[in-house]
C-alpha atoms as a PDB file:
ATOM      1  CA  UNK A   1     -58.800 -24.025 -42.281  1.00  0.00           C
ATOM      2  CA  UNK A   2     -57.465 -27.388 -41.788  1.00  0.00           C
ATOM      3  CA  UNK A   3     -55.312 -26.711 -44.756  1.00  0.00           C
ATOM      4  CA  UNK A   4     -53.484 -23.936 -43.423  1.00  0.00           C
ATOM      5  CA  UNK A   5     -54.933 -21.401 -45.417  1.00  0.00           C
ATOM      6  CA  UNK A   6     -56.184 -18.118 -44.131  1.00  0.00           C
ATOM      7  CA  UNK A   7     -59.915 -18.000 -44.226  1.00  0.00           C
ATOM      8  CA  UNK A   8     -62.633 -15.119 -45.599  1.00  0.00           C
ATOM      9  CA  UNK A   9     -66.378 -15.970 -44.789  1.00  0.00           C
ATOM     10  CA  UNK A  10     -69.839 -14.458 -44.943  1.00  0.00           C
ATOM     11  CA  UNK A  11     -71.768 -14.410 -41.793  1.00  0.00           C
ATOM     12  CA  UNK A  12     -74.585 -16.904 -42.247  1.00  0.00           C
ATOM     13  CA  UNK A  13     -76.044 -19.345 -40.434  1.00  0.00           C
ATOM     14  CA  UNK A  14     -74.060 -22.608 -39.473  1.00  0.00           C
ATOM     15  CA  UNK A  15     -70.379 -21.179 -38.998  1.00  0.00           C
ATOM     16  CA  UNK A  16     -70.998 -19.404 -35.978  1.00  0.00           C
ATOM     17  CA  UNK A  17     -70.694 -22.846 -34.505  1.00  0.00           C
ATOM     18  CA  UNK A  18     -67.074 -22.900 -35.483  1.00  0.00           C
ATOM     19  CA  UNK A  19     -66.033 -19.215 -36.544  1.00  0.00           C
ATOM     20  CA  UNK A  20     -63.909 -16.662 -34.290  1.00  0.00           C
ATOM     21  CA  UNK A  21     -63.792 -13.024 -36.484  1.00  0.00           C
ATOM     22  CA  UNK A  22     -59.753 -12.715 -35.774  1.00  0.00           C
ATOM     23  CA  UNK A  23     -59.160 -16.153 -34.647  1.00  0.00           C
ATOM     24  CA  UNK A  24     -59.374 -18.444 -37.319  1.00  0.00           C
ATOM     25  CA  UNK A  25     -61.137 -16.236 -40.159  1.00  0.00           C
ATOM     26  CA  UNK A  26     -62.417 -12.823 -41.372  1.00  0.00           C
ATOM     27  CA  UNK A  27     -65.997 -12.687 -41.174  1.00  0.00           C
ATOM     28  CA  UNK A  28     -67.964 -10.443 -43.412  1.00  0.00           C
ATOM     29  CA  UNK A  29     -71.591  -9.679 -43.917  1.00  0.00           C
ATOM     30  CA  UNK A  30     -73.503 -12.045 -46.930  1.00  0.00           C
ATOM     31  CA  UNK A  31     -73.855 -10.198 -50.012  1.00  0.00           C
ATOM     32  CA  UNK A  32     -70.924  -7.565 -49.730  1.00  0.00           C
ATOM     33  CA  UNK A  33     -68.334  -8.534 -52.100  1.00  0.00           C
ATOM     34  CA  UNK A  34     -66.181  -5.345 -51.299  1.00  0.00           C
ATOM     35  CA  UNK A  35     -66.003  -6.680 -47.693  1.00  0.00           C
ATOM     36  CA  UNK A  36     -65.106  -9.939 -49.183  1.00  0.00           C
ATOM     37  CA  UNK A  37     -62.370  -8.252 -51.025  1.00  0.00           C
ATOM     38  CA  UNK A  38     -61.100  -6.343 -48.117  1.00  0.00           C
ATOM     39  CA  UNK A  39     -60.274  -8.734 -45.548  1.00  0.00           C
ATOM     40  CA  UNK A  40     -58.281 -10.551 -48.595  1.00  0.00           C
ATOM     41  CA  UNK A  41     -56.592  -8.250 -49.420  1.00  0.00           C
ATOM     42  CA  UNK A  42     -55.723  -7.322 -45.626  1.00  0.00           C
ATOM     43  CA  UNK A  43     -55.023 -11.256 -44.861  1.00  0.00           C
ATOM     44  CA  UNK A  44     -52.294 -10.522 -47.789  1.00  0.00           C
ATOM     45  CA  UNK A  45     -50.761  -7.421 -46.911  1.00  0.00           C
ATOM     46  CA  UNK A  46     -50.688  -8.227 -42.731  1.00  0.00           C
ATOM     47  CA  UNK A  47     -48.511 -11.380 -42.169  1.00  0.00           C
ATOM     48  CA  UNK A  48     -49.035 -11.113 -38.320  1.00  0.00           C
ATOM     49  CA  UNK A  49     -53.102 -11.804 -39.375  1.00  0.00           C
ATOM     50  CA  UNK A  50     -52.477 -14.231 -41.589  1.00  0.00           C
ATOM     51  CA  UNK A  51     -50.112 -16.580 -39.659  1.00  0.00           C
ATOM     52  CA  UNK A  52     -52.656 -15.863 -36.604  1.00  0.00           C
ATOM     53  CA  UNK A  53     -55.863 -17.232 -38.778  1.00  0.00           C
ATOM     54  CA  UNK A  54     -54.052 -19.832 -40.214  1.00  0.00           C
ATOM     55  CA  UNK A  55     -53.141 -20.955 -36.698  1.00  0.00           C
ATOM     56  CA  UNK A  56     -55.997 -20.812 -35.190  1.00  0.00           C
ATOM     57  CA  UNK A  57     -57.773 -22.164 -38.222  1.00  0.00           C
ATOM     58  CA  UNK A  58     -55.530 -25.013 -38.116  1.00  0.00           C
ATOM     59  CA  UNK A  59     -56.517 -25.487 -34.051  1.00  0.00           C
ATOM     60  CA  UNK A  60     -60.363 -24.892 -34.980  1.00  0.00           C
ATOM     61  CA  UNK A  61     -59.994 -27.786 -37.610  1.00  0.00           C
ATOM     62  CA  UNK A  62     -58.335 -30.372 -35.243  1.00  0.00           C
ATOM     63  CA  UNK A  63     -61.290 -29.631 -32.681  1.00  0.00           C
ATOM     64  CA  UNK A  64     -63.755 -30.985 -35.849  1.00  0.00           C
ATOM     65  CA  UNK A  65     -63.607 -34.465 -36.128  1.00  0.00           C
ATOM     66  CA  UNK A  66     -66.167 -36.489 -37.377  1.00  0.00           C
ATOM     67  CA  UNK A  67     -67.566 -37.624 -34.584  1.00  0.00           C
ATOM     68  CA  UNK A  68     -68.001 -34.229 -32.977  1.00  0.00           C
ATOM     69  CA  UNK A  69     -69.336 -32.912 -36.319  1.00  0.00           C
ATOM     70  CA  UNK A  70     -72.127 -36.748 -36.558  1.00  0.00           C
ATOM     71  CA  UNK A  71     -73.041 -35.205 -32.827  1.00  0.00           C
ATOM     72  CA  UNK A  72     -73.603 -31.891 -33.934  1.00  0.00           C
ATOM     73  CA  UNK A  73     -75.449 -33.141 -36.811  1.00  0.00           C
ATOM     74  CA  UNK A  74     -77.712 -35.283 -34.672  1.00  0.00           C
ATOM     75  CA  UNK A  75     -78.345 -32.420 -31.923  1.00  0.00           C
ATOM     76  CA  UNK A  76     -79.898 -30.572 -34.793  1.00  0.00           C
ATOM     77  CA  UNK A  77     -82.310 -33.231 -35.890  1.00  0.00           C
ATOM     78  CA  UNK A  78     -83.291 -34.254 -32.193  1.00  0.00           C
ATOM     79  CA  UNK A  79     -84.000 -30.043 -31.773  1.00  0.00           C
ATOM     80  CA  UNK A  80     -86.033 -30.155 -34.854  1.00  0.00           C
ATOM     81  CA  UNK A  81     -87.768 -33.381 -33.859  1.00  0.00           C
ATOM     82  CA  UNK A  82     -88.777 -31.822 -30.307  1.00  0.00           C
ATOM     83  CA  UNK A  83     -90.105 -28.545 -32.445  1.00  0.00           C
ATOM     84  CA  UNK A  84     -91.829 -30.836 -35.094  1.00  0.00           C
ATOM     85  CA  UNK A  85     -93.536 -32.681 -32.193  1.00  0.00           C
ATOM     86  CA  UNK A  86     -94.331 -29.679 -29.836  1.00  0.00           C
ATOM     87  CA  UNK A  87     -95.942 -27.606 -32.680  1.00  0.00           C
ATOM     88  CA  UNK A  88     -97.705 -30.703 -33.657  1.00  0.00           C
ATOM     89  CA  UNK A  89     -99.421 -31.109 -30.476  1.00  0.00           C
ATOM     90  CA  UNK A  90     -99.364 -26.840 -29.759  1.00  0.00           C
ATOM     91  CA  UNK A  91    -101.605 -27.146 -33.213  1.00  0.00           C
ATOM     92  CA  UNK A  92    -104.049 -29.955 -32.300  1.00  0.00           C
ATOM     93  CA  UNK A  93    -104.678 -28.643 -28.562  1.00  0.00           C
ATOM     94  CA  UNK A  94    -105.537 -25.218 -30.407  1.00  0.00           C
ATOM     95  CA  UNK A  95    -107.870 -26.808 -33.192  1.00  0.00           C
ATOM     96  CA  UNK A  96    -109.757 -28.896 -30.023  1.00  0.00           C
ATOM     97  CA  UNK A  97    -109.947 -25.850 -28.313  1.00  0.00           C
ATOM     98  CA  UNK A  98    -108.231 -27.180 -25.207  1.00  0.00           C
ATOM     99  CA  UNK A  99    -105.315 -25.732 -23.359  1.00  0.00           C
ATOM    100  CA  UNK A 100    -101.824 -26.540 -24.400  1.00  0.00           C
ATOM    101  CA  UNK A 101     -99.586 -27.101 -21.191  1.00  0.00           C
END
């Protein structure tokens, strides 16, 4: 994106926090290489897509600096921390055989 470059992804996991399907890339389902093939060749053959994606690709990439991406990156261990530690005690209150709040 931040190259200018029309994009073609899969739909997994961690690029819905930065993916718009028309915005700034295609978005496919994983494991369907005819899909994959598809929107290429439709980001080839439409112009009006392709200078849109790249566009808004572009815009997407500006929005991602390192600092926003060290935040996001640091929300997601803090989330797994508060998991780790809830299941930790969920666990221990069950083997005791005492209520878990």
């Amino acid at each position: 994106m931040a190259s200018g470059t029309a994009v073609v992804m899969t739909d997994c996991g961690g690029v819905r926090d930065y993916v718009v399907d028309g915005y700034n890339s295609l978005v496919v389902p994983p494991g369907d290489p005819e899909a994959v093939a598809n929107a290429t060749i439709e980001i080839l053959r439409n112009d009006r897509l392709r200078d849109r994606l790249i566009r808004g690709g572009v815009e997407t990439a500006r929005q991602w600096t390192w600092d926003r991406v060290v935040d996001k990156f640091e929300e997601a261990i803090r989330g797994r921390q508060a998991l780790n530690t809830a299941m930790h005690h969920l666990i221990n209150a069950s083997a005791l055989g005492t209520p878990y709040p």
